[in-house]
Protein backbone atom coordinates (compact mmCIF):
# COMPACT_ATOMS: atom_id res chain seq x y z
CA UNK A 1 162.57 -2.79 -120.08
CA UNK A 2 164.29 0.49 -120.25
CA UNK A 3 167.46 -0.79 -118.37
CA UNK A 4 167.50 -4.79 -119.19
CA UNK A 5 166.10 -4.96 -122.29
CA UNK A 6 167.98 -5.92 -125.68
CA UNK A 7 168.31 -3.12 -128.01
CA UNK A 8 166.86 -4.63 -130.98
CA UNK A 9 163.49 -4.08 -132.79
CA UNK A 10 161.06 -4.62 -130.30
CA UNK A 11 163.06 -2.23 -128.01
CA UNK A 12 163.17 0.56 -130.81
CA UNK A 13 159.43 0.10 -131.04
CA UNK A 14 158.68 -0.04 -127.51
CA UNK A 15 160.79 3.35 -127.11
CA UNK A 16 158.93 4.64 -129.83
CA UNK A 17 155.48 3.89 -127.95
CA UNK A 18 156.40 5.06 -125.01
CA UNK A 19 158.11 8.45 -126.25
CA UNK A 20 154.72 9.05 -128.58
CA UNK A 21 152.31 8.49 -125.71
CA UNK A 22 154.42 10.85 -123.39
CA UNK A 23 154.66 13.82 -126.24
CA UNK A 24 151.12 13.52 -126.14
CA UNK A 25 150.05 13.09 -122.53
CA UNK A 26 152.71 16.42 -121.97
CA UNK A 27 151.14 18.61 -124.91
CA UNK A 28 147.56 17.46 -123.41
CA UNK A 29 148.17 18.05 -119.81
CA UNK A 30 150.24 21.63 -120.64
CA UNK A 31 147.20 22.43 -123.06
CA UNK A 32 145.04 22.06 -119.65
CA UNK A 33 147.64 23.07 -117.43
CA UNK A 34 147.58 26.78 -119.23
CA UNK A 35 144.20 26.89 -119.77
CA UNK A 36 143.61 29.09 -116.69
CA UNK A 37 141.93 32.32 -116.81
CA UNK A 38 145.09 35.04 -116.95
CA UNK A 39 144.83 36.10 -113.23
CA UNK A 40 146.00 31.78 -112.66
CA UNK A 41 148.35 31.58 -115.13
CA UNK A 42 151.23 31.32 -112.77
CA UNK A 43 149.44 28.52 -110.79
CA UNK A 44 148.87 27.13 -114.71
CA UNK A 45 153.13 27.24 -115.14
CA UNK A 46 153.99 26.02 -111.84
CA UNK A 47 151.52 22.81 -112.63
CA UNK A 48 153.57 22.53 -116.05
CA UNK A 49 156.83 22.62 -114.50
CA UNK A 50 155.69 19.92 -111.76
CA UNK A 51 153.87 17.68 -114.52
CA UNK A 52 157.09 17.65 -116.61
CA UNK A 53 158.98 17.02 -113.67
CA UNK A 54 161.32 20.21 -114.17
CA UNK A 55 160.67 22.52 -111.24
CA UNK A 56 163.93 21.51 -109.60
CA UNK A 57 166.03 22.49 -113.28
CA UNK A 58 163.81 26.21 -113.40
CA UNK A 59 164.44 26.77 -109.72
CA UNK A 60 168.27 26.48 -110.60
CA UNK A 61 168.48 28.23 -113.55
CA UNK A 62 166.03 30.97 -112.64
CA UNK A 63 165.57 31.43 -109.55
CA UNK A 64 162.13 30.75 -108.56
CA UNK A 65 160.10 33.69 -110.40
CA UNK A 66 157.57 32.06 -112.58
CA UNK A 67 157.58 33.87 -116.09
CA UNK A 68 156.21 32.22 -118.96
CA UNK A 69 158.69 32.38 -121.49
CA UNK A 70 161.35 30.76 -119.44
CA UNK A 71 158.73 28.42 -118.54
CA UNK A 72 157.73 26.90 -122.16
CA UNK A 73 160.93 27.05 -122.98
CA UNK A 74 162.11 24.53 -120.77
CA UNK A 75 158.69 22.12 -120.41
CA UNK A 76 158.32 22.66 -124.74
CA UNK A 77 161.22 22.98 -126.55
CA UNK A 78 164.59 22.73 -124.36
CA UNK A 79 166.43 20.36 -126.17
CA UNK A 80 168.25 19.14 -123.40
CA UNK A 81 165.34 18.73 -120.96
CA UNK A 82 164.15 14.65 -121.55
CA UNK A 83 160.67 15.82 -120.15
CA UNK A 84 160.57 18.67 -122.57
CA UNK A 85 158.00 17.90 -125.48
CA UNK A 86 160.13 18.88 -127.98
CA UNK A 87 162.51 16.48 -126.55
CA UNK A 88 160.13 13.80 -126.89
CA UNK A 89 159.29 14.49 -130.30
CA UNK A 90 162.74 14.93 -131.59
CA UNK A 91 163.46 11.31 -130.43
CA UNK A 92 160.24 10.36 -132.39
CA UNK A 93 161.40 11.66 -135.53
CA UNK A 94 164.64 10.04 -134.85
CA UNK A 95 163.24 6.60 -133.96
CA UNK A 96 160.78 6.86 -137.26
CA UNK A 97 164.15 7.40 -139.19
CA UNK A 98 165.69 4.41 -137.83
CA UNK A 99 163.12 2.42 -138.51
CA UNK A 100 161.68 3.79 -141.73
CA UNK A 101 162.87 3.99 -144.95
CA UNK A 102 164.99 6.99 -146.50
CA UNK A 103 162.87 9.95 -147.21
CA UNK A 104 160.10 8.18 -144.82
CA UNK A 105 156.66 9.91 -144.73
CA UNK A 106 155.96 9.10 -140.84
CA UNK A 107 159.66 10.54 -140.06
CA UNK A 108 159.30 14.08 -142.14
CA UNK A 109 155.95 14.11 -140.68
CA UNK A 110 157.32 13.86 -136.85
CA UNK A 111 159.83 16.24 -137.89
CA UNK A 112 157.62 18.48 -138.95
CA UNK A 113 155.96 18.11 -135.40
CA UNK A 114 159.09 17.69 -133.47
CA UNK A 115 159.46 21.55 -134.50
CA UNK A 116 156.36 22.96 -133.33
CA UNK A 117 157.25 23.20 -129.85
CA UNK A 118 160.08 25.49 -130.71
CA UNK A 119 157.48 27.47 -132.94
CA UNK A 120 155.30 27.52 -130.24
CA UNK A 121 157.74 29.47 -127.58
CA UNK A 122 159.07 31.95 -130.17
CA UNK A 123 155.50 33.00 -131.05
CA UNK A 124 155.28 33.84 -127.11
CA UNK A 125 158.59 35.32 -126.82
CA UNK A 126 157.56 37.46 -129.42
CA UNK A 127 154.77 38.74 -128.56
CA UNK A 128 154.37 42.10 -126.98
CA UNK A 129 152.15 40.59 -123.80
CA UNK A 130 153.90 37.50 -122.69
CA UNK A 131 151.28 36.60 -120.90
CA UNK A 132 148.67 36.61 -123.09
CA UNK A 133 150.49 34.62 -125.88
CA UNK A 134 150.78 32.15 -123.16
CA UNK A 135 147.12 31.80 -122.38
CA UNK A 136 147.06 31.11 -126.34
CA UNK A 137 148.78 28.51 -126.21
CA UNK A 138 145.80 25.59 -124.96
CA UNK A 139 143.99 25.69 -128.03
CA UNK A 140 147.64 24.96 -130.27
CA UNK A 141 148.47 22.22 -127.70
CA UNK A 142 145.65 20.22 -127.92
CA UNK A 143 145.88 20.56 -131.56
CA UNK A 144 149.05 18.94 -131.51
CA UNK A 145 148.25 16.48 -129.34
CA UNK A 146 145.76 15.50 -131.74
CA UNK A 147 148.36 15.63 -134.47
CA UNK A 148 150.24 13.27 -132.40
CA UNK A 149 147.56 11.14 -132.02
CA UNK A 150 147.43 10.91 -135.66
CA UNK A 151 151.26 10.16 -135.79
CA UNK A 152 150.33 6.96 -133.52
CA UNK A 153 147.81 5.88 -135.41
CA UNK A 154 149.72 5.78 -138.87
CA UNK A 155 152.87 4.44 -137.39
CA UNK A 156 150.63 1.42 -135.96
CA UNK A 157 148.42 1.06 -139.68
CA UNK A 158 152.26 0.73 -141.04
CA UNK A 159 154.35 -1.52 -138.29
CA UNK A 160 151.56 -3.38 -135.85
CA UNK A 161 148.27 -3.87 -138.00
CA UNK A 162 148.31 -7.02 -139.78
CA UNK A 163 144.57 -6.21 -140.96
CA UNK A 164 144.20 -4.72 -144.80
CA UNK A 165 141.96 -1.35 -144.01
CA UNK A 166 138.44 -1.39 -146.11
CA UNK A 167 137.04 1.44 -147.61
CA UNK A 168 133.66 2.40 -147.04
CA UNK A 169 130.70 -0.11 -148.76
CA UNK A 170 133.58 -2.74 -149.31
CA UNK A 171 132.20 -5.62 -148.69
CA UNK A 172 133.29 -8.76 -148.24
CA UNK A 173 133.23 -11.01 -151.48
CA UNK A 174 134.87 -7.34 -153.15
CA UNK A 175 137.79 -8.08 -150.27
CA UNK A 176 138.51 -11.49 -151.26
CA UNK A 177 139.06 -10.64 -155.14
């Protein structure tokens, strides 16, 4: 579908899927990925690098010593890394814009998440122990991958549902009026 498929609306959606369910399966896995106790945390960034299939671009650009700043950088927020989360969001945001309306609620939300990665690796880079601000990082990751989640799940109420949500003790003769 990526490579033969017409570039129309069910393509823009289907991009859209697919980019959503990656941001979320990468902030997941990294969440888990760095939740090692801090004498693993290398092992912890190597499995990050090899998950977002970017071991290869760290090795070139530096050299094979596993730090973590250079590490989120590139698997969170490089903008020029397709595996990168922040990648991933960014196109989300972009996508939602596309599709959505000007000054679209779904799109200023996923720009609002399509940031965090950045956030994320400055608060580490910051920090006075590196390594420590890394081991942070799980709890914030799953929390946006949650967030994420949440993205989904409005973007599908708006474009896929064709169902009219209830509220609670609804029932159905108060429906039909």
């Amino acid at each position: 579908a990526a490579e033969n498929m017409v570039r129309g609306g069910a393509w823009m959606f289907l991009d859209l899927g697919r980019r959503i369910e990656r941001a979320q399966a990468t902030a997941a896995n990294l969440g888990h990925a760095l939740s090692e106790p801090p004498s693993r945390l290398e092992a912890g960034l190597r499995l990050g690098l090899e998950l977002c299939d970017s071991l290869l671009t760290y090795r070139a650009r530096y050299l094979g010593v596993v730090q973590p700043a250079p590490v989120l950088d590139l698997v969170l927020a490089d903008p020029g890394n397709p595996r990168a989360l922040g990648y991933q969001l960014a196109a989300v945001a972009a996508r939602l814009a596309e599709i959505g309306e000007p000054e679209d609620q779904l799109a200023a939300n996923a720009a609002v998440l399509a940031a965090r990665p950045q956030e994320l690796v400055q608060w580490v880079v910051q920090a006075r122990d590196r390594d420590a601000a890394a081991a942070a990082l799980p709890d914030a990751l799953h929390a946006l991958a949650d967030e994420i989640g949440t993205l989904s799940d409005s973007v599908a109420r708006r474009h896929v549902s064709h169902v009219r949500p209830r509220a609670l003790g609804e029932d159905e003769a108060g429906a039909a009026e």
